[in-house]
C-alpha atoms as a PDB file:
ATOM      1  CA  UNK A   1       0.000   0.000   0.000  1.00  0.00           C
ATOM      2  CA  UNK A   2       3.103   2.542   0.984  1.00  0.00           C
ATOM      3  CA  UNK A   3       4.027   2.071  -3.129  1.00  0.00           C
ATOM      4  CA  UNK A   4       1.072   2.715  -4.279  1.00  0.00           C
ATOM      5  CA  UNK A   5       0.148   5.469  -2.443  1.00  0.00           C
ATOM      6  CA  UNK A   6       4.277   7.199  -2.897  1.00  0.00           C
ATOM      7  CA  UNK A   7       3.457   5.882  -6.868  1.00  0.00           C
ATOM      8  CA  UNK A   8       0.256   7.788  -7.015  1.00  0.00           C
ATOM      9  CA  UNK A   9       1.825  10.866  -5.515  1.00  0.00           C
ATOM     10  CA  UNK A  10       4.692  10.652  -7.452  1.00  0.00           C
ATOM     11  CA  UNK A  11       2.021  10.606 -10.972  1.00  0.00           C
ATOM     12  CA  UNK A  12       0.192  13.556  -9.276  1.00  0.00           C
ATOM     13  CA  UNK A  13       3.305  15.897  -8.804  1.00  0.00           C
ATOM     14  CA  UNK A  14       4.643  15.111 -12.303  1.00  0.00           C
ATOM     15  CA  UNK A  15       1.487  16.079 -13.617  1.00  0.00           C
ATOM     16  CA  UNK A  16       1.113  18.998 -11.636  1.00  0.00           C
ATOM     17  CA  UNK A  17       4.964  20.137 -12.430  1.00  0.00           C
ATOM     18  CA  UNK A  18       3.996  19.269 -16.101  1.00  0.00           C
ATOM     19  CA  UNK A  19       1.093  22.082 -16.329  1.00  0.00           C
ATOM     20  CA  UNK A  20       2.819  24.514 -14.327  1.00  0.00           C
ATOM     21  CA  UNK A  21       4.223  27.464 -16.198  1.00  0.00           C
ATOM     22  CA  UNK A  22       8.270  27.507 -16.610  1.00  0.00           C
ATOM     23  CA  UNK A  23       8.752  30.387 -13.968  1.00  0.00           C
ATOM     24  CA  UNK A  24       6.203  28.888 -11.218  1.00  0.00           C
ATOM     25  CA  UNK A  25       8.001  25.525 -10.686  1.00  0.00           C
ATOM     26  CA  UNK A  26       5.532  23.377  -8.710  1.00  0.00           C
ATOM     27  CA  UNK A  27       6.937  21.996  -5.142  1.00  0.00           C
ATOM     28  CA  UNK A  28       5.368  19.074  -3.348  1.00  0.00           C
ATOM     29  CA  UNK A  29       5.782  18.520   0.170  1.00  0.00           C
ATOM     30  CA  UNK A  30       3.960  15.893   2.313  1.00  0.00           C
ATOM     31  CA  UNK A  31       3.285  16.553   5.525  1.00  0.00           C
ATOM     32  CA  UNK A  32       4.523  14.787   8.760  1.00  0.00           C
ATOM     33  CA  UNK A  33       2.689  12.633  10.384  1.00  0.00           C
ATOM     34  CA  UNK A  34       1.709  14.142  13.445  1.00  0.00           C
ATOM     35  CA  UNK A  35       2.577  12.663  16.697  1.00  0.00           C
ATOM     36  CA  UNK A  36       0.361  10.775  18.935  1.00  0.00           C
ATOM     37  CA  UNK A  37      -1.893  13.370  20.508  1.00  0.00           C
ATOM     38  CA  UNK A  38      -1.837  13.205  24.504  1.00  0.00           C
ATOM     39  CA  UNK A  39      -4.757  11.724  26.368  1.00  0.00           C
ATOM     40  CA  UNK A  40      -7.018  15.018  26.409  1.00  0.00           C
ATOM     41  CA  UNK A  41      -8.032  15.145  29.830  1.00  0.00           C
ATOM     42  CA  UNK A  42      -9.508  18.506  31.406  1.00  0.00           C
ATOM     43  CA  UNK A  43      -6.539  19.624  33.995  1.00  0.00           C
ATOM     44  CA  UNK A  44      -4.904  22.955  35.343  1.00  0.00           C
ATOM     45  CA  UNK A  45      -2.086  22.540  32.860  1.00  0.00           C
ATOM     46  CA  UNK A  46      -3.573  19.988  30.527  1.00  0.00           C
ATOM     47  CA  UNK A  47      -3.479  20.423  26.900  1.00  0.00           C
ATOM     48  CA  UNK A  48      -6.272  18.835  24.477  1.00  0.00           C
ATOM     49  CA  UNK A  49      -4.773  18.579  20.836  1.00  0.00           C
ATOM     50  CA  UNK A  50      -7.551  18.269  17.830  1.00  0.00           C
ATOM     51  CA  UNK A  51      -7.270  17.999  14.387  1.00  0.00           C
ATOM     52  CA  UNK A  52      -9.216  21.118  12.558  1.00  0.00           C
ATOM     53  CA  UNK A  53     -13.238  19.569  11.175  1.00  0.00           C
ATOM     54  CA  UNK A  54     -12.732  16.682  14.080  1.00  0.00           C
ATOM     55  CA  UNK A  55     -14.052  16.444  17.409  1.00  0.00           C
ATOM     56  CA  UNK A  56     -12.531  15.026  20.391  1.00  0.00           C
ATOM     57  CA  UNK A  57     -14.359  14.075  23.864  1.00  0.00           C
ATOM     58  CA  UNK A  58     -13.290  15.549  26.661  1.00  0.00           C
ATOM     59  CA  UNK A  59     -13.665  14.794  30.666  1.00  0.00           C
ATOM     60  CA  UNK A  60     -15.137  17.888  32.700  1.00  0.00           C
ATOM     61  CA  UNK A  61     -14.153  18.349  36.323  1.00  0.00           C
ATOM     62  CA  UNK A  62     -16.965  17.282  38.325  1.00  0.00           C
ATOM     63  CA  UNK A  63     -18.732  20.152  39.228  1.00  0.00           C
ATOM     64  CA  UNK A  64     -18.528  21.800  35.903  1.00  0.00           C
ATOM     65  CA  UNK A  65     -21.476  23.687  35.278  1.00  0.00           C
ATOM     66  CA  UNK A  66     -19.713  26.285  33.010  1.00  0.00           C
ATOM     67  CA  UNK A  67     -17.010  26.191  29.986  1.00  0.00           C
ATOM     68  CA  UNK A  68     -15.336  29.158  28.279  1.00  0.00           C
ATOM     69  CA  UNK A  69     -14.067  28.643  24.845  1.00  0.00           C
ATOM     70  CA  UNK A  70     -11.138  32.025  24.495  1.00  0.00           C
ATOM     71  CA  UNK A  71     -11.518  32.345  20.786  1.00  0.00           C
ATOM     72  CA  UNK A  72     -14.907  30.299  19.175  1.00  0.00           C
ATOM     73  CA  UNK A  73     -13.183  30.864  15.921  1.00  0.00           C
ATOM     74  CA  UNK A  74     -11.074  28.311  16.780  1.00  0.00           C
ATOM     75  CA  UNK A  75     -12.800  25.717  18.412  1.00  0.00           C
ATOM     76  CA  UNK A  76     -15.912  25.067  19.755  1.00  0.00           C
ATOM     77  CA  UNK A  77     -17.039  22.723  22.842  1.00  0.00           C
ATOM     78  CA  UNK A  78     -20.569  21.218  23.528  1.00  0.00           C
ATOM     79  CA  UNK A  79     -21.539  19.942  27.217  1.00  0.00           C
ATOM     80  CA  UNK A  80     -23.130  16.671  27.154  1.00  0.00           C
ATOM     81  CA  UNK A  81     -24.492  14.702  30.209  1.00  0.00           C
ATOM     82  CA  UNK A  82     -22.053  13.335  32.546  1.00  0.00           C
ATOM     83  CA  UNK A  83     -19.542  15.449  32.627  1.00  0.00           C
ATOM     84  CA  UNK A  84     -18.643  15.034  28.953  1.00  0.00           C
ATOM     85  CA  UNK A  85     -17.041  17.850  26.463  1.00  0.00           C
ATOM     86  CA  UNK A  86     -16.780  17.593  22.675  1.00  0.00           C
ATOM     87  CA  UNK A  87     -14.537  19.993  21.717  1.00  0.00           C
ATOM     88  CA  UNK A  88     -14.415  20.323  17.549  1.00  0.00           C
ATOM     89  CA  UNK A  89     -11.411  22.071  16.012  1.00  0.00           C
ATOM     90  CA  UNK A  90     -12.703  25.145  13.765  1.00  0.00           C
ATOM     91  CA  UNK A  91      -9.410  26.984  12.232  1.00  0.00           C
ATOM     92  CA  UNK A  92      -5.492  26.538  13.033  1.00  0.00           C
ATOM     93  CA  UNK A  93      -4.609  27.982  16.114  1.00  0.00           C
ATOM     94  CA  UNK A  94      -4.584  27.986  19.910  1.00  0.00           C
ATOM     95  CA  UNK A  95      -6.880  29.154  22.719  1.00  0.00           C
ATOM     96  CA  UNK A  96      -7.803  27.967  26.127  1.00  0.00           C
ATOM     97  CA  UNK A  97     -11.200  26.308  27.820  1.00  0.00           C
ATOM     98  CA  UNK A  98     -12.098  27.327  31.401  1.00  0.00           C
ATOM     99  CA  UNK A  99     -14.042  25.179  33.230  1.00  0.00           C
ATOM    100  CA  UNK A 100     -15.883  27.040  36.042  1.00  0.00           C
ATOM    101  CA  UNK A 101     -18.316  25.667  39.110  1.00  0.00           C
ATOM    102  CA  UNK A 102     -21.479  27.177  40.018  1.00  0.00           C
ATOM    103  CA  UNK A 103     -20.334  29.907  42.218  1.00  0.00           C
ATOM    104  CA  UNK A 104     -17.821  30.792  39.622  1.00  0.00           C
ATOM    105  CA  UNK A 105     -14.546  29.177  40.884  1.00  0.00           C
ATOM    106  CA  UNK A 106     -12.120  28.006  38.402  1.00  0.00           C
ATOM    107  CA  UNK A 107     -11.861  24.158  37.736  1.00  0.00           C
ATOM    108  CA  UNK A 108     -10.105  23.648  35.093  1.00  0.00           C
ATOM    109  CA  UNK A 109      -8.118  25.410  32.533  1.00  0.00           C
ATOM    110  CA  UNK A 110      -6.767  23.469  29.742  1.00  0.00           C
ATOM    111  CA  UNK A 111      -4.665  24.972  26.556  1.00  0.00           C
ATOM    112  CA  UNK A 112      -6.549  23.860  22.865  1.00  0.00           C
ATOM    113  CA  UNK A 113      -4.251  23.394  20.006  1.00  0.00           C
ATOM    114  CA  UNK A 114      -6.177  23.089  16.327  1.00  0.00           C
ATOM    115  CA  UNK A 115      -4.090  21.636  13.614  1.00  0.00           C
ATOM    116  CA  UNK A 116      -4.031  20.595  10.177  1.00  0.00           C
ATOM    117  CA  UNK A 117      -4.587  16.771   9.337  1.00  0.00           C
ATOM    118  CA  UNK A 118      -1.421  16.192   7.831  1.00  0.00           C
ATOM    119  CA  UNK A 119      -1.440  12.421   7.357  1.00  0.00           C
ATOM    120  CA  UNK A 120      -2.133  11.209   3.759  1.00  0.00           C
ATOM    121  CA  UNK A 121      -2.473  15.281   2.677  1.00  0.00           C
ATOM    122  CA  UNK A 122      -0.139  16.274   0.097  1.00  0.00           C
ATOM    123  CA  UNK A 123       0.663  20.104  -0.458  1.00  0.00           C
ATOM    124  CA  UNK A 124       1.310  21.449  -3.779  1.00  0.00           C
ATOM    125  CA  UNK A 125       3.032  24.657  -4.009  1.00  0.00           C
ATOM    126  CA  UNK A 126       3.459  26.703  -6.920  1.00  0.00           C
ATOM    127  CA  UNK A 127       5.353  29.899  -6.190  1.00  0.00           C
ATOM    128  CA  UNK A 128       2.401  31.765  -3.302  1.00  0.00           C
ATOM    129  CA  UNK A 129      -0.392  29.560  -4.280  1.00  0.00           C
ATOM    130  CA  UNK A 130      -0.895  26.154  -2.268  1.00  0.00           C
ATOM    131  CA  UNK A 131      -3.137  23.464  -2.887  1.00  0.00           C
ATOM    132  CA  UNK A 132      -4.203  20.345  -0.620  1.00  0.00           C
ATOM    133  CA  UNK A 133      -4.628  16.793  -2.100  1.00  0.00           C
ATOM    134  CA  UNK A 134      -5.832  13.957   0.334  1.00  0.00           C
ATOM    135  CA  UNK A 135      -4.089  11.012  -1.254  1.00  0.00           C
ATOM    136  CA  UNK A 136      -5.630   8.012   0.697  1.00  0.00           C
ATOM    137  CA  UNK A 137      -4.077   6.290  -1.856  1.00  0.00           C
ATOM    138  CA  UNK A 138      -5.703   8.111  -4.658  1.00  0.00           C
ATOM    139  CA  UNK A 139      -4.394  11.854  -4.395  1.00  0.00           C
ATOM    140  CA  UNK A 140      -7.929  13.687  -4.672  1.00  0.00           C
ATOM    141  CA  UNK A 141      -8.464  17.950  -4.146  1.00  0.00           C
ATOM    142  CA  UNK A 142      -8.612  18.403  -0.404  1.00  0.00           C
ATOM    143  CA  UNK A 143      -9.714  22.226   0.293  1.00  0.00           C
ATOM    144  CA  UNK A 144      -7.703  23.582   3.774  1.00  0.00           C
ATOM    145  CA  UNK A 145      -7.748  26.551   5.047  1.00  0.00           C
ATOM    146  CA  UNK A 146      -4.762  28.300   3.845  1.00  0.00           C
ATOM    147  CA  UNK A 147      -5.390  26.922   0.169  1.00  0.00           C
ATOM    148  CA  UNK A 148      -5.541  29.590  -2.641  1.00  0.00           C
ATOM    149  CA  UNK A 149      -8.979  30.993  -2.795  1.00  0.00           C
ATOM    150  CA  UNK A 150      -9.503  29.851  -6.583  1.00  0.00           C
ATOM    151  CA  UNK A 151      -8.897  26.138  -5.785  1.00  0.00           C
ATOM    152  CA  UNK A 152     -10.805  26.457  -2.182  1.00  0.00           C
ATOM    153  CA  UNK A 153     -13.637  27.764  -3.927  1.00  0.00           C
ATOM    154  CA  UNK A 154     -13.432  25.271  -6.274  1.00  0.00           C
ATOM    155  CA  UNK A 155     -13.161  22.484  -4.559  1.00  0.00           C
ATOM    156  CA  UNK A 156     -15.854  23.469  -1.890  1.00  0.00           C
ATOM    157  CA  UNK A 157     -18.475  24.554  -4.771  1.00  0.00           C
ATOM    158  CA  UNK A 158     -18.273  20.794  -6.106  1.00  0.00           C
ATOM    159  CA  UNK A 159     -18.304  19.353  -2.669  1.00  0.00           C
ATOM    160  CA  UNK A 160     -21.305  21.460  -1.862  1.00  0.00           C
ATOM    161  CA  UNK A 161     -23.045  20.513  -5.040  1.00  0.00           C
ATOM    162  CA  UNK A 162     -22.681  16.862  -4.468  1.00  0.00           C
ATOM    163  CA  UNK A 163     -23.703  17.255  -0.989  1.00  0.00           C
ATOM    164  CA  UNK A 164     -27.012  18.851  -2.199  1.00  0.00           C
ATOM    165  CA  UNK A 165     -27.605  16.042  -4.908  1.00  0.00           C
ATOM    166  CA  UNK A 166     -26.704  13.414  -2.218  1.00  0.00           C
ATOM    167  CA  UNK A 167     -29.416  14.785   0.354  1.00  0.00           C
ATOM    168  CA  UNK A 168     -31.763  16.319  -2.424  1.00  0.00           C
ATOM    169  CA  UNK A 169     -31.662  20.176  -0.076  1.00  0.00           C
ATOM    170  CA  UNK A 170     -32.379  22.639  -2.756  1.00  0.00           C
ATOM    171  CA  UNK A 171     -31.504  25.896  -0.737  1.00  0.00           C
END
């Protein structure tokens, strides 16, 4: 499977460097694989690590009957029963969830790191311009934030189009 998926990048980045102009050479760079993410467990110095468009559960502190998100643009919690936190990563970045109890005394603070999913993506860059392939093993478009806008809208206009003719919504 590791050949064909480096043999199918390998025929997507000649391609690619085939149709690029001669002064834009096209570079391809795989990501890293990220390392193992740390059990994400609410604590005073505890750090919850999420990948951005996934959601990871997290443990409140018992007693937990509020949590502050610092920057919603970045992620965004939900309170379940039992003491349960999903916490979905919304753009790269870093901010902080308090967890307060009912008279207002702090809990909890953990640190929230959003990243990219960088396993099986494959980055095309041509000079300032970047574009995102998920190659699991077929290298298809991949829209992430940080994409050129052309190929984001793209790629999101054809994803939203088959997600309307998949669910028949018409708005």
């Amino acid at each position: 499977m590791l050949i064909a998926m480096t043999a199918s990048r390998l025929v997507l980045i000649a391609a690619i460097a085939a149709s690029a102009p001669v002064w834009s050479p096209a570079i391809a760079q795989t990501r890293p694989a990220p390392a193992p993410a740390p059990a994400a467990a609410a604590s005073h110095q505890g750090s919850v690590v999420v990948t951005v468009d996934h959601a990871k559960v997290v443990r409140l502190p018992e007693r937990a009957q509020t949590v502050i998100v610092g920057n919603p643009a970045i992620a965004d919690v939900s309170v379940q029963r039992n003491g349960v936190m999903v916490v979905t990563g919304k753009s790269f970045g870093v901010t902080n969830l308090i967890a307060l109890d009912g008279s207002g005394t702090l809990l909890a603070e953990s640190s929230v790191r959003v990243q990219a999913a960088s396993d099986s993506m494959l980055t095309v860059q041509r000079g300032l311009e970047r574009e995102s392939y998920s190659c699991t093993p077929v290298c298809q478009p991949a829209a992430q934030l940080g994409d050129v806008k052309r190929f984001f809208d793209e790629v999101g206009g054809q994803n939203k189009a088959r997600n309307t003719a998949a669910t028949g919504d018409r708005r």
